[in-house]
C-alpha atoms as a PDB file:
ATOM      1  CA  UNK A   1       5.999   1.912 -38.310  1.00  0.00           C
ATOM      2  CA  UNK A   2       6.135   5.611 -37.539  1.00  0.00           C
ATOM      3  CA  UNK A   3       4.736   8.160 -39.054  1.00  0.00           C
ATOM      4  CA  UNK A   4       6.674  10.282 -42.106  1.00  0.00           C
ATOM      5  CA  UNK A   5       6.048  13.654 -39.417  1.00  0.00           C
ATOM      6  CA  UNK A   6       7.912  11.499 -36.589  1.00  0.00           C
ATOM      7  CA  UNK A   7      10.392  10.155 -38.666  1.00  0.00           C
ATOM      8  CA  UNK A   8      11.238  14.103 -39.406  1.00  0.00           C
ATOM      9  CA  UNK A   9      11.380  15.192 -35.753  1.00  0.00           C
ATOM     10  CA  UNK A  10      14.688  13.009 -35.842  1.00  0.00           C
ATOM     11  CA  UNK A  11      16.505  15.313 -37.740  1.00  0.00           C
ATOM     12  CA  UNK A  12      15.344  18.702 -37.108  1.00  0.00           C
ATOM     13  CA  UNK A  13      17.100  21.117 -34.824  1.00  0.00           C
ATOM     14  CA  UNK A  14      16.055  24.971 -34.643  1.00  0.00           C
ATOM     15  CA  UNK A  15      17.647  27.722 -33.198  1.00  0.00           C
ATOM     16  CA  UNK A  16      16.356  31.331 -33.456  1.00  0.00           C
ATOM     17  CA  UNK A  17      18.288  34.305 -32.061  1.00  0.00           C
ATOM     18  CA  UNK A  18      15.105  36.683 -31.657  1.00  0.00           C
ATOM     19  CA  UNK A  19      11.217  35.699 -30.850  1.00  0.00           C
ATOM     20  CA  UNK A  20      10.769  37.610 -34.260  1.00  0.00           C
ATOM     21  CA  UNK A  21      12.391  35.378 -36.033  1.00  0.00           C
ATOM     22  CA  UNK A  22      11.005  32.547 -34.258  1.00  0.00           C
ATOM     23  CA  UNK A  23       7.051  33.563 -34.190  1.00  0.00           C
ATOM     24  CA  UNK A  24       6.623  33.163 -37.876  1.00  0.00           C
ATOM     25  CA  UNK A  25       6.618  29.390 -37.449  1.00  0.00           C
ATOM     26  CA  UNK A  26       5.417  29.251 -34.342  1.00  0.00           C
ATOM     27  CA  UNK A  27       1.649  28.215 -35.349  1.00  0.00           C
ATOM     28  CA  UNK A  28       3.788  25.175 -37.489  1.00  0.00           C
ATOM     29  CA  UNK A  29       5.525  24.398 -34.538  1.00  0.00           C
ATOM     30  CA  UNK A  30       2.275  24.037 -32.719  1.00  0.00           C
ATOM     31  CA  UNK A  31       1.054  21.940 -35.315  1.00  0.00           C
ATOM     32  CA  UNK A  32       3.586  19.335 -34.371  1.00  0.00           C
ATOM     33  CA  UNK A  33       2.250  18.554 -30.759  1.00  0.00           C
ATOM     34  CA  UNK A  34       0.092  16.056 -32.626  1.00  0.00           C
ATOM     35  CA  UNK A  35       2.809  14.006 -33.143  1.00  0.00           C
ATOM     36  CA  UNK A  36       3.620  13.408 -29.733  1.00  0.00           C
ATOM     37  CA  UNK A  37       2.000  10.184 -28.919  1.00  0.00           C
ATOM     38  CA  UNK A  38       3.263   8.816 -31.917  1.00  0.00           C
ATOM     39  CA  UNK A  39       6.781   9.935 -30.833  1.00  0.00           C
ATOM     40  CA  UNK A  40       6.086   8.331 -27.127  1.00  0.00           C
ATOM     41  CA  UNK A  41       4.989   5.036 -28.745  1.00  0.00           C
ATOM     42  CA  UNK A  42       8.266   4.985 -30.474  1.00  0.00           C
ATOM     43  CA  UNK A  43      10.549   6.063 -27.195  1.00  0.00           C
ATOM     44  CA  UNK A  44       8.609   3.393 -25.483  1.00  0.00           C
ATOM     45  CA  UNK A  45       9.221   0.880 -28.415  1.00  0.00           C
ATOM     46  CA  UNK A  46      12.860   1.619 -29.012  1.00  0.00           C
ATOM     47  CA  UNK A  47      14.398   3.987 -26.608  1.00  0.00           C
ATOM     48  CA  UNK A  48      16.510   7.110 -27.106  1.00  0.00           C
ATOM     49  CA  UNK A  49      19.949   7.817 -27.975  1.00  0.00           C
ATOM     50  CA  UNK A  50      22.192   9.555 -25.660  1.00  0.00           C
ATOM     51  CA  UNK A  51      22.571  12.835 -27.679  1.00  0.00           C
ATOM     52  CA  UNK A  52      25.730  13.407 -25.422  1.00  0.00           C
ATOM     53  CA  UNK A  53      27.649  10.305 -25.634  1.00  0.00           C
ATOM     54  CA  UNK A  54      26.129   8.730 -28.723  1.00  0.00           C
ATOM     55  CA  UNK A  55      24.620   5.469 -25.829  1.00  0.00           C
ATOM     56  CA  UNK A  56      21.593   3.582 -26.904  1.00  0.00           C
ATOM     57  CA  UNK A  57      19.143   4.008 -23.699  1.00  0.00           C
ATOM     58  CA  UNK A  58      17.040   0.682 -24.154  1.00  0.00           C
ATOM     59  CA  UNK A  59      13.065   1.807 -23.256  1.00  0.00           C
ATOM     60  CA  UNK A  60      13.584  -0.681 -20.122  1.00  0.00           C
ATOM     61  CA  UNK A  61      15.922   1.658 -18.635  1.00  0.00           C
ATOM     62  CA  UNK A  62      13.683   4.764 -19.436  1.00  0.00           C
ATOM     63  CA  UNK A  63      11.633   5.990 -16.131  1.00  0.00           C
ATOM     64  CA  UNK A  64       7.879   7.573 -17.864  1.00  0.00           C
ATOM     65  CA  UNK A  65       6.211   8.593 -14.682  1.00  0.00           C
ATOM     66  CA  UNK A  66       3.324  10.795 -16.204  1.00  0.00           C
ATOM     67  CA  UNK A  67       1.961  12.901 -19.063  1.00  0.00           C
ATOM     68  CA  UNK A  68       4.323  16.120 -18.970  1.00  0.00           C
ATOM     69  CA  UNK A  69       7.243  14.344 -21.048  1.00  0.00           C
ATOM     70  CA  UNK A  70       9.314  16.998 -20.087  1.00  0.00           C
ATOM     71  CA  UNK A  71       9.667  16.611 -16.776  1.00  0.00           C
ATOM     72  CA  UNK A  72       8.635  12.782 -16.448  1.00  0.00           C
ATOM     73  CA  UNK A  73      11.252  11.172 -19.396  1.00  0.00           C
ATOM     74  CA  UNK A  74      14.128   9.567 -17.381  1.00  0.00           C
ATOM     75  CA  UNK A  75      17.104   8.443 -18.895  1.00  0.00           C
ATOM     76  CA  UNK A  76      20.791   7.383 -17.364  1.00  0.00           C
ATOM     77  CA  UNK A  77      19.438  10.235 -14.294  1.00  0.00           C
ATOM     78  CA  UNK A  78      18.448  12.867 -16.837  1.00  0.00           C
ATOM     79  CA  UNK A  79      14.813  14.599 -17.909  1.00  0.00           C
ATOM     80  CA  UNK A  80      14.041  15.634 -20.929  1.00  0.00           C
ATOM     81  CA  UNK A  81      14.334  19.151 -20.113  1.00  0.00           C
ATOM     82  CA  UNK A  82      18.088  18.613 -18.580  1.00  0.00           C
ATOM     83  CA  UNK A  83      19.103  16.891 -22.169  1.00  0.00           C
ATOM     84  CA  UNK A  84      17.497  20.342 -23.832  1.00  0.00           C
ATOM     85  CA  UNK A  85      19.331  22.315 -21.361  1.00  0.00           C
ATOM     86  CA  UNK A  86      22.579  21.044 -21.708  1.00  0.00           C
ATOM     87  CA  UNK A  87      22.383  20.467 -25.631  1.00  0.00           C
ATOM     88  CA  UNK A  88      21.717  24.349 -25.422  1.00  0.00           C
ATOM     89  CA  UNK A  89      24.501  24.866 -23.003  1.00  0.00           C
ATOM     90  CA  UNK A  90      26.806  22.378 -25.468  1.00  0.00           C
ATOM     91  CA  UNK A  91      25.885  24.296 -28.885  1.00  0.00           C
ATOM     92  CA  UNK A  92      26.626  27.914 -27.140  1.00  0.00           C
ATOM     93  CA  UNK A  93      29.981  27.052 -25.572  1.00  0.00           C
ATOM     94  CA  UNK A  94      31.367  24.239 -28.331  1.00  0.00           C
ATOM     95  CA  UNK A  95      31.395  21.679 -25.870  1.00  0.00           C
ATOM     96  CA  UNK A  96      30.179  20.773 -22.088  1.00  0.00           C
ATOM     97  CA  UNK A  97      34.206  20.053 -21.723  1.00  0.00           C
ATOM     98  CA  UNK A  98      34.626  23.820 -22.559  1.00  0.00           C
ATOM     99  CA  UNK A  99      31.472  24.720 -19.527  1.00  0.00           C
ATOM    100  CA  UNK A 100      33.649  23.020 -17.416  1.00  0.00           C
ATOM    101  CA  UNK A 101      36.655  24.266 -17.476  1.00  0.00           C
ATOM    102  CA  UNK A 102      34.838  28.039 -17.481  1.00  0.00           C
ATOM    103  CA  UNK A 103      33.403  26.371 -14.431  1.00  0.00           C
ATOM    104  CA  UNK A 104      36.486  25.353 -13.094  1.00  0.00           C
ATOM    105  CA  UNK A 105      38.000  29.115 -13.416  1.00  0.00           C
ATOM    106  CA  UNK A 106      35.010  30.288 -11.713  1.00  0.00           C
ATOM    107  CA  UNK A 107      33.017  31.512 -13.846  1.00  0.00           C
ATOM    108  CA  UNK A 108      30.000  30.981 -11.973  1.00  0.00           C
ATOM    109  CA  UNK A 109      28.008  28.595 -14.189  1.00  0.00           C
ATOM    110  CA  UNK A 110      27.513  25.961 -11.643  1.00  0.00           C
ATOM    111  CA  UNK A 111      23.633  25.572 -11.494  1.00  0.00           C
ATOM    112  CA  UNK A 112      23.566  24.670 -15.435  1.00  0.00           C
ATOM    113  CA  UNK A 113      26.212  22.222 -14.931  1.00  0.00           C
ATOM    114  CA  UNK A 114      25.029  20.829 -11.998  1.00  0.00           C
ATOM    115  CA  UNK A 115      22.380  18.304 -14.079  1.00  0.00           C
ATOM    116  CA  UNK A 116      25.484  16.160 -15.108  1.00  0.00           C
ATOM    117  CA  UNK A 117      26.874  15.778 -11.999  1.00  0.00           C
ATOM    118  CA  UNK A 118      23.396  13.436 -11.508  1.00  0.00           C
ATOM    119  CA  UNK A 119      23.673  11.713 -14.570  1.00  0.00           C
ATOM    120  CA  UNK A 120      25.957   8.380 -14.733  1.00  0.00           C
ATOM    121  CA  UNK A 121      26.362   8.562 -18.201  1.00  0.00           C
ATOM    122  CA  UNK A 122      27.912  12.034 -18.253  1.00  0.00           C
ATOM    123  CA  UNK A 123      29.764  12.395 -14.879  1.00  0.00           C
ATOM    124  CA  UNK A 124      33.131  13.458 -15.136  1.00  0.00           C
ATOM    125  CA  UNK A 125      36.087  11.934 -14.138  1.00  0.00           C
END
């Protein structure tokens, strides 16, 4: 069973609009790299959810190829770090629909978008 610290990760999303606001919890923040191999037991265990498309990713069709979770985390052709991108990119413009049609007028966001052009699960049509 998880820990109660793991179980909490689940649910909590941050956003700060200046380092001033964010630096304040930054040594809590910290604090919460101890949970990570209890969070990589559990992603190895059960998989992650798609936070895109809602898609159970089963932990037998996870790639872990080393220690830096970031960039070693492969799911349905994405890291880690793209699904943080993207989730950024997703929360700032309402939707990745509404990046690609800015996209598609040309305005020039190609290089952020790119990552989903890779990923089976969230090509477009």
């Amino acid at each position: 069973m998880p820990s109660e610290g793991v179980l909490a990760l689940h649910d909590s999303h941050h956003s700060y609009a200046s380092f001033e606001a964010f630096q304040p919890v930054l040594a809590e923040l910290l604090q919460q790299g101890a949970l990570l191999d209890g969070c990589i037991q559990i992603t190895q265990a059960l998989g992650i959810l798609e936070p895109f498309t809602g898609e159970h990713i089963p932990p037998e069709a996870l790639q872990i190829q080393g220690a830096n979770y970031r960039e070693s985390i492969v799911g349905n052709g994405l890291l880690s770090r793209n699904r943080a991108v993207l989730k950024v990119l997703e929360q700032s413009y309402g939707s990745l629909e509404e990046l690609a049609q800015l996209e598609a007028r040309g305005a020039g966001f190609r290089p952020a978008w790119r990552a989903c052009d890779r990923s089976p699960a969230l090509r477009r049509g």
